[in-house]
N, C-alpha and C. Protein backbone atom coordinates (compact mmCIF):
# COMPACT_ATOMS: atom_id res chain seq x y z
N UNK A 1 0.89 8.19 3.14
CA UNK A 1 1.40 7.09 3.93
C UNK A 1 0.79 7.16 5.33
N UNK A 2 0.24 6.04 5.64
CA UNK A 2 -0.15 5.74 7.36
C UNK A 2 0.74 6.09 8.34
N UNK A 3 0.54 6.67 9.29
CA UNK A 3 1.35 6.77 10.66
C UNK A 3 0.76 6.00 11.24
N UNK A 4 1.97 5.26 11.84
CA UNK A 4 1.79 3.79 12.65
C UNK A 4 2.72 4.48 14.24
N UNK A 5 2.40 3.18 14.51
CA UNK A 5 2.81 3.39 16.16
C UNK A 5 4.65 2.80 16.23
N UNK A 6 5.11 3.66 16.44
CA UNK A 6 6.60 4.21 15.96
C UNK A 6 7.34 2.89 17.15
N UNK A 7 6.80 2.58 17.96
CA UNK A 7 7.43 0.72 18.69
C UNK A 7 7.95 -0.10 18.11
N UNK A 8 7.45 -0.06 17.19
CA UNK A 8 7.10 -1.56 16.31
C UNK A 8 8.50 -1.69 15.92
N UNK A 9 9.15 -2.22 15.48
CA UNK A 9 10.79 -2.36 14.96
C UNK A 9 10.00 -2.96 13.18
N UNK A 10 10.69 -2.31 12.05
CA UNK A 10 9.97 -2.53 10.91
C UNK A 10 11.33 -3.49 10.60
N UNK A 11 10.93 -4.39 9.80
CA UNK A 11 12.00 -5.29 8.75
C UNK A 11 12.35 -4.81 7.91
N UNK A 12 11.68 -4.26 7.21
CA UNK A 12 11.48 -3.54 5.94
C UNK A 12 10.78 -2.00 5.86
N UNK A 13 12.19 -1.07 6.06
CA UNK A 13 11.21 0.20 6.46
C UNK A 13 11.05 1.00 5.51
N UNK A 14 11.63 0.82 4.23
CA UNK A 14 11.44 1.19 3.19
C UNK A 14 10.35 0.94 2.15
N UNK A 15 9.52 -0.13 2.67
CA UNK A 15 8.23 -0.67 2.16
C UNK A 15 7.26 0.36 2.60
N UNK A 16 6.29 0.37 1.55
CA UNK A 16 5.10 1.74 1.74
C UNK A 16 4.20 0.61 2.18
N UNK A 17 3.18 0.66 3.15
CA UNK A 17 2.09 0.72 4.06
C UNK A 17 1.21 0.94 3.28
N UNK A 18 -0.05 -0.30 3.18
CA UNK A 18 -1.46 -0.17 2.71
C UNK A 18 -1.70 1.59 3.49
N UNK A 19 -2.98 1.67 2.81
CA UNK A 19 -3.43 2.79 2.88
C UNK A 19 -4.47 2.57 4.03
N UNK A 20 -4.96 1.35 4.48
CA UNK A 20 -5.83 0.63 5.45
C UNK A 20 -5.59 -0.76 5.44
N UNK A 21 -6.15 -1.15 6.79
CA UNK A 21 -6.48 -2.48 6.98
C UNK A 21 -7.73 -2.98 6.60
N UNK A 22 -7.87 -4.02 5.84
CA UNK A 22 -9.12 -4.40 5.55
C UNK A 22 -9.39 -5.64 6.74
N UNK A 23 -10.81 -5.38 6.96
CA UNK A 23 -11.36 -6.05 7.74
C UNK A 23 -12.89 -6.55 6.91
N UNK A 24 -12.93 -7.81 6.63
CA UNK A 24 -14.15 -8.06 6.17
C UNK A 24 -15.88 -7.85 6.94
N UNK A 25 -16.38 -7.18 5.82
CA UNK A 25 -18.03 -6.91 6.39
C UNK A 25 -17.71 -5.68 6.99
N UNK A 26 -16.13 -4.76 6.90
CA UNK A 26 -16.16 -3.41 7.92
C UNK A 26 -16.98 -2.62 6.90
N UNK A 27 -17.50 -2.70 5.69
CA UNK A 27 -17.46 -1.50 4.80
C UNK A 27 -16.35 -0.93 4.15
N UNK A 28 -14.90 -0.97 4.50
CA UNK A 28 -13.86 -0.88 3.64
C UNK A 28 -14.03 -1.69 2.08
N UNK A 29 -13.24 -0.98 1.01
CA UNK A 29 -13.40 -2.09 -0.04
C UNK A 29 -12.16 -3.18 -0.11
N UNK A 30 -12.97 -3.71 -0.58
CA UNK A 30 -11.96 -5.01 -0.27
C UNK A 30 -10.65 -5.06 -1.24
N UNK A 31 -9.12 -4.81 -0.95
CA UNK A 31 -8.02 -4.36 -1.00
C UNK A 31 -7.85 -4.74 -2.74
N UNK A 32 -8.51 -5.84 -3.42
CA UNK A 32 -7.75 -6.71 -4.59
C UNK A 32 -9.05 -6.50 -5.81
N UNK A 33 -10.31 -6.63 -5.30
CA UNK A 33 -11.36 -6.75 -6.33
C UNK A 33 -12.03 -5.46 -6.01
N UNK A 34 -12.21 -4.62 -5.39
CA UNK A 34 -12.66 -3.24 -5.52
C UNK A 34 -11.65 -2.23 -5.90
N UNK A 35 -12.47 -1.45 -7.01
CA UNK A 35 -11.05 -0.36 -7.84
C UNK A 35 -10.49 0.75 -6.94
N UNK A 36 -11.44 0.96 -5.52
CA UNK A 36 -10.86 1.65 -4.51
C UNK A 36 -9.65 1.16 -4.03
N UNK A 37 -10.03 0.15 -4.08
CA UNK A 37 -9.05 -1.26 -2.45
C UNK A 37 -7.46 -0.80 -3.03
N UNK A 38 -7.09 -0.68 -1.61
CA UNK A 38 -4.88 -0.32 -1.56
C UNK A 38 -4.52 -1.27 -2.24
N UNK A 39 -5.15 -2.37 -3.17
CA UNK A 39 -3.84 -3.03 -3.87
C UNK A 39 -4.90 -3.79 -5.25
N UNK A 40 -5.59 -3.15 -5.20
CA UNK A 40 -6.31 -3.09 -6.85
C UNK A 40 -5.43 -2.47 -8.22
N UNK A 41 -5.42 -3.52 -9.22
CA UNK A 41 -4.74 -3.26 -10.18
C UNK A 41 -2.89 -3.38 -10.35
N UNK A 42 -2.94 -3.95 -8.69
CA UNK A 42 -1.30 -3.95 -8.59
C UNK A 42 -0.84 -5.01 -8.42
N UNK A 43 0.38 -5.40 -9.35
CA UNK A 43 0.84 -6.57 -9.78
C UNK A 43 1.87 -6.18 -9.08
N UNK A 44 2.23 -7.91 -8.41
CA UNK A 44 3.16 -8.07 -7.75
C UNK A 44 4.30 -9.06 -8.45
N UNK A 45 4.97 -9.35 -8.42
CA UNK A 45 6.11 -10.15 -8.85
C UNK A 45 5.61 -11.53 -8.14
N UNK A 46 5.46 -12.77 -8.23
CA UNK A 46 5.70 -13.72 -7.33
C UNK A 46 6.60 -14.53 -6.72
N UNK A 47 6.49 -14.05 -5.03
CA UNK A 47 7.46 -14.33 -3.98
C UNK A 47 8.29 -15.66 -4.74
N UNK A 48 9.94 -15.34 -3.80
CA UNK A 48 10.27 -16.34 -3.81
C UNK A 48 10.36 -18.03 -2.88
N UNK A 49 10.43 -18.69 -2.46
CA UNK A 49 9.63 -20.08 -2.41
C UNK A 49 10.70 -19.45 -0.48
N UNK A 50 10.39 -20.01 0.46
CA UNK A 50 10.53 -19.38 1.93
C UNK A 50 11.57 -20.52 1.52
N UNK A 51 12.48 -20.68 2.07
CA UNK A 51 13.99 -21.61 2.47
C UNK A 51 14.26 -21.19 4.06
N UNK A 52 14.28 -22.25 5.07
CA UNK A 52 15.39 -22.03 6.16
C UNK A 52 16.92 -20.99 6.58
N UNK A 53 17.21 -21.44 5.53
CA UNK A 53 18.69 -21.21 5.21
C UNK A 53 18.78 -19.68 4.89
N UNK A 54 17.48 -19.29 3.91
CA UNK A 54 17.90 -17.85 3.49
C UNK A 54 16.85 -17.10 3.74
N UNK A 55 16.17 -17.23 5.16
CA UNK A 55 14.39 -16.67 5.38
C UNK A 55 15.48 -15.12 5.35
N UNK A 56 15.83 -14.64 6.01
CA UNK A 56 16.58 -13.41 6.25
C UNK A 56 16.24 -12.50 4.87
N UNK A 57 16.48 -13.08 3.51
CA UNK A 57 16.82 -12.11 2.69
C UNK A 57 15.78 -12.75 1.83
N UNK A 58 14.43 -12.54 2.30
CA UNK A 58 12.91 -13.65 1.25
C UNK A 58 12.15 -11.98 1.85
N UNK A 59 12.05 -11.30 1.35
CA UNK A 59 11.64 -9.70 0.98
C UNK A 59 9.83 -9.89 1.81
N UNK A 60 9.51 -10.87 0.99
CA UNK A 60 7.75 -11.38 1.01
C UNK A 60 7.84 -12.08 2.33
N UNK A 61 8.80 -12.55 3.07
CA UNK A 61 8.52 -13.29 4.49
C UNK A 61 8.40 -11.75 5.24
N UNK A 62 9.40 -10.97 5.17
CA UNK A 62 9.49 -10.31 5.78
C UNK A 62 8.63 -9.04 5.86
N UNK A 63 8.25 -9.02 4.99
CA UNK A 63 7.09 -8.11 4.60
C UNK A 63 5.63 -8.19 5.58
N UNK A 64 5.97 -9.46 5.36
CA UNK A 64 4.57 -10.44 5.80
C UNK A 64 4.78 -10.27 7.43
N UNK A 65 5.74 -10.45 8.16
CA UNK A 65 6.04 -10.08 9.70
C UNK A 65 5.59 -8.55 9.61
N UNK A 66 5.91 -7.30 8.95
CA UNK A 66 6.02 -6.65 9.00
C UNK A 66 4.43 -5.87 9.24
N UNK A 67 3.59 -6.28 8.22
CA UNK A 67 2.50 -6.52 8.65
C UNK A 67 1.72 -6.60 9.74
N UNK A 68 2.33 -8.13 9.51
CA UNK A 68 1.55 -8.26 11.19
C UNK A 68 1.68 -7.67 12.21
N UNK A 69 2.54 -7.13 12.47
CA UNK A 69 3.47 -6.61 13.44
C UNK A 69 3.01 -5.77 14.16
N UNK A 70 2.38 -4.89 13.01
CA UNK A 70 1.56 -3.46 12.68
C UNK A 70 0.12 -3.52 12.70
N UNK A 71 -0.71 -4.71 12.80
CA UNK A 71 -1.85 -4.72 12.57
C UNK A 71 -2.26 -4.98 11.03
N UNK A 72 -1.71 -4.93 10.36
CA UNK A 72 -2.37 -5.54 9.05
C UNK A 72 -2.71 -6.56 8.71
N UNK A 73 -3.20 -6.94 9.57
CA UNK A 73 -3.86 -8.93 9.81
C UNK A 73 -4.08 -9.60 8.07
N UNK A 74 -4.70 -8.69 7.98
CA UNK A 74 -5.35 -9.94 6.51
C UNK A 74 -4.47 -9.25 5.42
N UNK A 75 -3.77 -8.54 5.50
CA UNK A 75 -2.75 -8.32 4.34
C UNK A 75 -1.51 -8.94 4.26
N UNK A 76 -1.50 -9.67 5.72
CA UNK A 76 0.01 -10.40 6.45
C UNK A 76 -0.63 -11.69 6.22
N UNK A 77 -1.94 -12.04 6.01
CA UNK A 77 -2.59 -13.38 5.76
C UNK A 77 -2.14 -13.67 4.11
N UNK A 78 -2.54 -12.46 3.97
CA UNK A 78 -2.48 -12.48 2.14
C UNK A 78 -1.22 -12.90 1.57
N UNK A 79 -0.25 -12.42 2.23
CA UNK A 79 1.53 -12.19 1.68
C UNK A 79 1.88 -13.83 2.21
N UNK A 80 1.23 -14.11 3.26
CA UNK A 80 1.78 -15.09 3.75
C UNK A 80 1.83 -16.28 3.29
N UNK A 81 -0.28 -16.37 2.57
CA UNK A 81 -0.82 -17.13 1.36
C UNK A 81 0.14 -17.36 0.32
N UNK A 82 0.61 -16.06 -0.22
CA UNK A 82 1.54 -16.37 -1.70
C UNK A 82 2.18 -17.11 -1.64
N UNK A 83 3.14 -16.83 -0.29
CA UNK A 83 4.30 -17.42 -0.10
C UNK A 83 4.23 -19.23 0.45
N UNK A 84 3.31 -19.00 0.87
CA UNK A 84 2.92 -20.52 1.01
C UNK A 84 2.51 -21.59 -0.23
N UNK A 85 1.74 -20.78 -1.53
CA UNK A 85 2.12 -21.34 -2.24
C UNK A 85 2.95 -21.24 -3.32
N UNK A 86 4.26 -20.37 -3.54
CA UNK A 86 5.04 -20.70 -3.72
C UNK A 86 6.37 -21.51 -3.23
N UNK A 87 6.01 -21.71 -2.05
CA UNK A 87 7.17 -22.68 -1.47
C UNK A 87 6.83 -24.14 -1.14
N UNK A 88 5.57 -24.57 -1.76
CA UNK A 88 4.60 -25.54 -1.41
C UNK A 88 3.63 -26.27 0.18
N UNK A 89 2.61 -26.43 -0.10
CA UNK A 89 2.11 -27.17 0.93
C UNK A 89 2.80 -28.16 1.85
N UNK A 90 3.27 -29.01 1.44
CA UNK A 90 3.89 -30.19 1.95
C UNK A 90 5.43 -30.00 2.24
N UNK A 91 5.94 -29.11 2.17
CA UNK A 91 7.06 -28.98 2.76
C UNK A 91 7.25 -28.23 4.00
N UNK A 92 8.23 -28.49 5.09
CA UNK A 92 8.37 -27.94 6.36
C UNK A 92 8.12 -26.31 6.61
N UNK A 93 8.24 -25.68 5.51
CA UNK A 93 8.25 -24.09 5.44
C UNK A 93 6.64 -24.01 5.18
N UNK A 94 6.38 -24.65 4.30
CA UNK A 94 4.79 -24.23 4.05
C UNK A 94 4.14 -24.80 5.06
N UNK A 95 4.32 -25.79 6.00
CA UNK A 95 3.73 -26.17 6.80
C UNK A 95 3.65 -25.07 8.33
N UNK A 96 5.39 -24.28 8.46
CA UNK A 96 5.44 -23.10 9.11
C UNK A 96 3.89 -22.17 8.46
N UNK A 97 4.39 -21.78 7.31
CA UNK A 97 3.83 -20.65 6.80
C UNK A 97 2.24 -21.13 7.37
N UNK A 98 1.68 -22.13 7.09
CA UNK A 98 0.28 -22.35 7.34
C UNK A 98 0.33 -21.74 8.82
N UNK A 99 1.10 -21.77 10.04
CA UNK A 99 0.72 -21.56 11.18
C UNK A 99 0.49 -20.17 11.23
N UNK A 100 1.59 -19.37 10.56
CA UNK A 100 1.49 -17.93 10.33
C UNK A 100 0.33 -17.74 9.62
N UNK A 101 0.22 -18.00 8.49
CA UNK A 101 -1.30 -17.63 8.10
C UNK A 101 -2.41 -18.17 9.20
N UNK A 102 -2.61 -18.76 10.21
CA UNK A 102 -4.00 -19.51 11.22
C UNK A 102 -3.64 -18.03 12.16
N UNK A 103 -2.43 -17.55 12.26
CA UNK A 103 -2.06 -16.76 13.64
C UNK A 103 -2.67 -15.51 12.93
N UNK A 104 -2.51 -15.07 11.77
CA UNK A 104 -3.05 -14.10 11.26
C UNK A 104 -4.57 -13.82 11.16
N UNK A 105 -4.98 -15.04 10.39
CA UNK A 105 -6.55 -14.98 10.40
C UNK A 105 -7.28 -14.71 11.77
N UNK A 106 -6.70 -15.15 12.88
CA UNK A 106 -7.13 -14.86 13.99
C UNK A 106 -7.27 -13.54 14.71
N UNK A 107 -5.89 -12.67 13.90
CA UNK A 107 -6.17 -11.42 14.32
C UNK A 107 -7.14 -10.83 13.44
N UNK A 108 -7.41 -11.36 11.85
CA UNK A 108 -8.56 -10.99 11.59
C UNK A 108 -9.84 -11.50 12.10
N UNK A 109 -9.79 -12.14 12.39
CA UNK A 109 -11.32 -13.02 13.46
C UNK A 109 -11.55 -11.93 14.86
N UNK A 110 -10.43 -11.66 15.47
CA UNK A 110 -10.43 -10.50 16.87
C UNK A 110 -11.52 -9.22 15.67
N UNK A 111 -10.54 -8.52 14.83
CA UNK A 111 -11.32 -7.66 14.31
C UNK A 111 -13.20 -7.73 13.73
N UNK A 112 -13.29 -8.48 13.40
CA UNK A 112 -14.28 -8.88 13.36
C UNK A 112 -15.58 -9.90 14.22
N UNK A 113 -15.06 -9.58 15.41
CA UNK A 113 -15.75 -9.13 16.59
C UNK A 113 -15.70 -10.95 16.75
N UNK A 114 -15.07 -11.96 16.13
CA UNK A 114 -15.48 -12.97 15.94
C UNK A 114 -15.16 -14.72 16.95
N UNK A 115 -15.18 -14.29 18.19
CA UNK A 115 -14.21 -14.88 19.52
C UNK A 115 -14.37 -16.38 19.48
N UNK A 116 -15.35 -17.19 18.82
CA UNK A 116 -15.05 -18.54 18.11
C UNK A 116 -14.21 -18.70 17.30
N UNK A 117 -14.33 -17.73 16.05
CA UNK A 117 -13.15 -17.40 15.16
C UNK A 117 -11.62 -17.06 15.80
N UNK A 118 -11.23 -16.45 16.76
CA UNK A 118 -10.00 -16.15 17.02
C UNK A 118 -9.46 -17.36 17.59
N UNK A 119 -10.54 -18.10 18.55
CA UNK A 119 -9.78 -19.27 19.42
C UNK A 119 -9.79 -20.72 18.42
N UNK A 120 -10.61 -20.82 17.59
CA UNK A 120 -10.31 -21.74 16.09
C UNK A 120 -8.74 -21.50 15.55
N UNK A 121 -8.74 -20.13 15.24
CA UNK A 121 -7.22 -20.04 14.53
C UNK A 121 -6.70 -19.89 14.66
N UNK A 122 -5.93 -19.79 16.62
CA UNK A 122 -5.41 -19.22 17.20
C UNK A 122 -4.52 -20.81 17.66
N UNK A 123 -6.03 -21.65 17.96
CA UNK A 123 -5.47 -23.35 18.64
C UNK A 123 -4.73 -23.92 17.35
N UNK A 124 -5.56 -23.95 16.10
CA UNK A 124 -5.18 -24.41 15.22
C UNK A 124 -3.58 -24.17 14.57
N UNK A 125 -3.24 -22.62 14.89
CA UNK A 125 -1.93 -22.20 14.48
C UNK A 125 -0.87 -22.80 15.64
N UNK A 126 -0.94 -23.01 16.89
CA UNK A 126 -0.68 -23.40 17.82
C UNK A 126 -0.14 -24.90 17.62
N UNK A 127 -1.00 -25.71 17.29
CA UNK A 127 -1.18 -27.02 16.99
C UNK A 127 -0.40 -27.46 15.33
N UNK A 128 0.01 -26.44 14.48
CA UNK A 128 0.82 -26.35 13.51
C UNK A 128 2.16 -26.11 13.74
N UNK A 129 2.47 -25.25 14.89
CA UNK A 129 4.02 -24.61 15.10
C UNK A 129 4.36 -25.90 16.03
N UNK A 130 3.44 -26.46 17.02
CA UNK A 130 3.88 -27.75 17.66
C UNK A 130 4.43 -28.81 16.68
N UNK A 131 3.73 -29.17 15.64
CA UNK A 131 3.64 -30.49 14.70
C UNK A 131 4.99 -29.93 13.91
N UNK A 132 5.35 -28.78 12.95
CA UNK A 132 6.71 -28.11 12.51
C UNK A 132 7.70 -28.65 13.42
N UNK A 133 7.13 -27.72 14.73
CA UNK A 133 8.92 -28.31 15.78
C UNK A 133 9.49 -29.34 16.15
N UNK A 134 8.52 -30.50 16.25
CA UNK A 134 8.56 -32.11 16.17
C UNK A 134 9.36 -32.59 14.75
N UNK A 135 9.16 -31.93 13.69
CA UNK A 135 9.51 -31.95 12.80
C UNK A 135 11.17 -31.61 12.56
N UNK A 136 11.20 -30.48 12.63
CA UNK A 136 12.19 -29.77 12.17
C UNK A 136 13.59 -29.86 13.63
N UNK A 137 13.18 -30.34 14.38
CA UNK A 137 14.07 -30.75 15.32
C UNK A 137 14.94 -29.24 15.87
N UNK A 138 14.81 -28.52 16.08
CA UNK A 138 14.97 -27.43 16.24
C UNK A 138 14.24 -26.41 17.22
N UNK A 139 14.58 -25.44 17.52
CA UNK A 139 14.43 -24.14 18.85
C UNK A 139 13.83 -22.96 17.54
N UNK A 140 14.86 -22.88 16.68
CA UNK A 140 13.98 -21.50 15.54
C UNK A 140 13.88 -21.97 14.60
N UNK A 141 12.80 -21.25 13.68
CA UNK A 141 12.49 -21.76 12.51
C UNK A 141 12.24 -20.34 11.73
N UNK A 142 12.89 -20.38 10.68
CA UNK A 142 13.00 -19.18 9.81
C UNK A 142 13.22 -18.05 10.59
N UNK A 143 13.80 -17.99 11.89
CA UNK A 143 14.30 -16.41 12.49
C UNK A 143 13.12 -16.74 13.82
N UNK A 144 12.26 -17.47 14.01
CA UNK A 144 11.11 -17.16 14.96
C UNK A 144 11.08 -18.44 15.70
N UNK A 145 11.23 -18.48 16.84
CA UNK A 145 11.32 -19.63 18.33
C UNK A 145 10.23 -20.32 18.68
N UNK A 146 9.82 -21.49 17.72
CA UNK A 146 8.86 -22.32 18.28
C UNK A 146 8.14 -21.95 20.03
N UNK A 147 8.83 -21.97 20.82
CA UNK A 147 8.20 -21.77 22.32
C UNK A 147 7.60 -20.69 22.19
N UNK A 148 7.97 -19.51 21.31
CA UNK A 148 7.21 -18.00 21.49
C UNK A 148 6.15 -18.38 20.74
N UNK A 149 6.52 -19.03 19.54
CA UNK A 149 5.06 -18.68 18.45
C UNK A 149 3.69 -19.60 19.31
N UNK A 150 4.42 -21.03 20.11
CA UNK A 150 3.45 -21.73 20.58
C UNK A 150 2.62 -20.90 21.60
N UNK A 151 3.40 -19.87 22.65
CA UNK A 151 2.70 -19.53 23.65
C UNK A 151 1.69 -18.21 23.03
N UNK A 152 2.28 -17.45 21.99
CA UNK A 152 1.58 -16.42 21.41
C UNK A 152 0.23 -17.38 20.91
N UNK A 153 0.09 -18.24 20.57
CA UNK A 153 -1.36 -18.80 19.36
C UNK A 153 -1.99 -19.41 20.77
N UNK A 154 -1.48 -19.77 21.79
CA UNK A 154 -2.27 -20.10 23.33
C UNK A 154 -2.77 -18.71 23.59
N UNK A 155 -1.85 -17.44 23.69
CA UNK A 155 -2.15 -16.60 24.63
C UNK A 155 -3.33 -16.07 23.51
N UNK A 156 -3.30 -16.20 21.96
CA UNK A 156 -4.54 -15.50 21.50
C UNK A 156 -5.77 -15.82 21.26
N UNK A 157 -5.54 -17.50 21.76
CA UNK A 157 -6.54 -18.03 21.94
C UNK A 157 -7.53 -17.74 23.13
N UNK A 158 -6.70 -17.50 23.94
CA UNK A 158 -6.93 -17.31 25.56
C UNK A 158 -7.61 -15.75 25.79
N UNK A 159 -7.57 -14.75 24.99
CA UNK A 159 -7.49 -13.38 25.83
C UNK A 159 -9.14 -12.96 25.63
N UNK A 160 -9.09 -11.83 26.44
CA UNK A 160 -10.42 -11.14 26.09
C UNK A 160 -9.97 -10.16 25.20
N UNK A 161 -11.02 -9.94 24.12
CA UNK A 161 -10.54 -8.57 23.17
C UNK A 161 -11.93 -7.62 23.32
N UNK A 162 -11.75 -6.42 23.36
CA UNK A 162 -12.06 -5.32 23.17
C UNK A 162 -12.67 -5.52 22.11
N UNK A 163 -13.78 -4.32 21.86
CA UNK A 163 -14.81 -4.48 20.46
C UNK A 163 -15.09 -3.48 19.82
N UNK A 164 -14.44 -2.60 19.92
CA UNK A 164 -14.86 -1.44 19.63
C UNK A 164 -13.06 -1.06 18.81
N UNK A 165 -12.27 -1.44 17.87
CA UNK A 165 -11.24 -1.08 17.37
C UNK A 165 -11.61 0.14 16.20
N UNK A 166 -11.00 0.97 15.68
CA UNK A 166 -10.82 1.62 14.68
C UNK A 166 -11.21 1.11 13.09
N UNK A 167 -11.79 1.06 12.29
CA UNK A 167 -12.32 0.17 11.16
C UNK A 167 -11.41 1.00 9.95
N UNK A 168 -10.64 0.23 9.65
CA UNK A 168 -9.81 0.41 8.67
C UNK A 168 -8.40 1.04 8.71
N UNK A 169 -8.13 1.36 10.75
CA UNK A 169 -6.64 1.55 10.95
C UNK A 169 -6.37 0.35 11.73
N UNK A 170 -5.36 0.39 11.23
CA UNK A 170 -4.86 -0.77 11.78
C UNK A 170 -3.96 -1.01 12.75
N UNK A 171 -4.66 -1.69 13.71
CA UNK A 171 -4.48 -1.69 15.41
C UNK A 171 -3.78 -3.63 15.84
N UNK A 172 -2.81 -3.28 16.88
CA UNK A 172 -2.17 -4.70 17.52
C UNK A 172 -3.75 -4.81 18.27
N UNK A 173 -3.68 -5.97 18.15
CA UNK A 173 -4.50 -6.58 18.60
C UNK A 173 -4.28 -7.60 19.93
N UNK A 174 -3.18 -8.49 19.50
CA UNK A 174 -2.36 -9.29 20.39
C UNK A 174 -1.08 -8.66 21.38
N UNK A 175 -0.65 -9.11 22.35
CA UNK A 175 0.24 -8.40 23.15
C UNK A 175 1.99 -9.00 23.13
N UNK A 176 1.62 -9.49 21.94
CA UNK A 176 3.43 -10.28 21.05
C UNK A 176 3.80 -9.58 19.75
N UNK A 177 4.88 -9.38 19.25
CA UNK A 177 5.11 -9.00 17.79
C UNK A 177 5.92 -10.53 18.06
N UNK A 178 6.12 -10.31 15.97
CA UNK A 178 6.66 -11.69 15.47
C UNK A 178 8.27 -11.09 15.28
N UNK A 179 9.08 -11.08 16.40
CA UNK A 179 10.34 -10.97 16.58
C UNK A 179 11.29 -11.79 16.14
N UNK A 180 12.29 -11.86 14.63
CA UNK A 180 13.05 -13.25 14.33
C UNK A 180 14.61 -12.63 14.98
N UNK A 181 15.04 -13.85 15.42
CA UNK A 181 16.12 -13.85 15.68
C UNK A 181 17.23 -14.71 15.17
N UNK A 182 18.54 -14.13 14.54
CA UNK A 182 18.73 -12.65 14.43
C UNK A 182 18.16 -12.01 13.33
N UNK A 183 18.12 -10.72 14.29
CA UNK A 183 17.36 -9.74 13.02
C UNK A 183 17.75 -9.41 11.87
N UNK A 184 16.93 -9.73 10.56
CA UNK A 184 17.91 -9.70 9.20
C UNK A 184 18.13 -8.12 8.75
N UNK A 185 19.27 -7.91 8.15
CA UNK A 185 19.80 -6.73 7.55
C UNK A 185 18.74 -5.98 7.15
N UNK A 186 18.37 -4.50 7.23
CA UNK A 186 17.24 -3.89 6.61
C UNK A 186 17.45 -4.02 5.22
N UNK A 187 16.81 -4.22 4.07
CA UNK A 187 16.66 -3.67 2.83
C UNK A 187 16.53 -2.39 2.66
């Protein structure tokens, strides 16, 4: 198991931790189609569909914060993917979830040295949590405060990053975690 940076507040602390972060083009194998990769050959159950009402106790949302949280950018992209399409495109949650997945890819875009890439998916996730909150008429959405997520996908659009990270531990990148409020019961 990875030792992570003991700050972080976990959702789920009973969940085991990739063995690395994959970062594409690092030379790591890639987590799903290489027989090395932390999640080759492993079948997952598929998530259940994200709801408002019951984000708290959706295992795969929270997982997916958990992730990120920690630096596991494209594994928090990945979880986030499922769950997006199991709860569909066109509905208010998958339309959330898309912002979370743009906020993610971006921290994979930072890792990969890629600063067109971060401010693409950084505005773009930005410009999703705006269009949701117009929507959803509301201050939080699934545990997480429109005003934070908007200023976090500005501020990661905005920053200078460092270039030189660790290749295959997995490092915050951004200077926000995805904090829901209130915090759901540990599993």
């Amino acid at each position: 198991m990875m030792q992570l940076e003991t700050s972080v507040p976990r959702l789920l602390p009973s969940a085991e931790l990739p063995r690395y972060t994959y970062v594409p083009g690092s030379g790591s194998p890639h987590p799903i189609r290489d027989p090395r990769g932390h999640s080759h050959n492993r079948k997952q159950p598929p998530p259940l569909a994200l709801d408002p009402e019951t984000w708290a106790e959706n295992r795969w949302y929270l997982w997916a914060i958990d992730l990120f949280n920690l630096g596991f950018y494209w594994e928090a992209h990945e979880e986030w993917e499922r769950l997006f399409r199991a709860t569909g495109a066109d509905s208010t949650c998958g339309r959330f979830l898309k912002g979370l997945i743009k906020l993610a890819a971006a921290g994979v875009k930072v890792r990969e040295h890629s600063l067109h890439g971060v401010r693409r998916h950084a505005a773009s996730a930005g410009e999703v949590f705006a269009d949701v909150a117009a929507e959803a008429s509301t201050e939080f959405f699934c545990g997480l405060e429109f005003t934070k997520l908007q200023y976090a996908a500005d501020r990661a659009a905005q920053l200078v990053y460092k270039t030189n990270y660790p290749t295959g531990k997995p490092t915050r990148v951004f200077p926000f975690l995805l904090q829901p409020n209130p915090l759901p019961l540990a599993f």
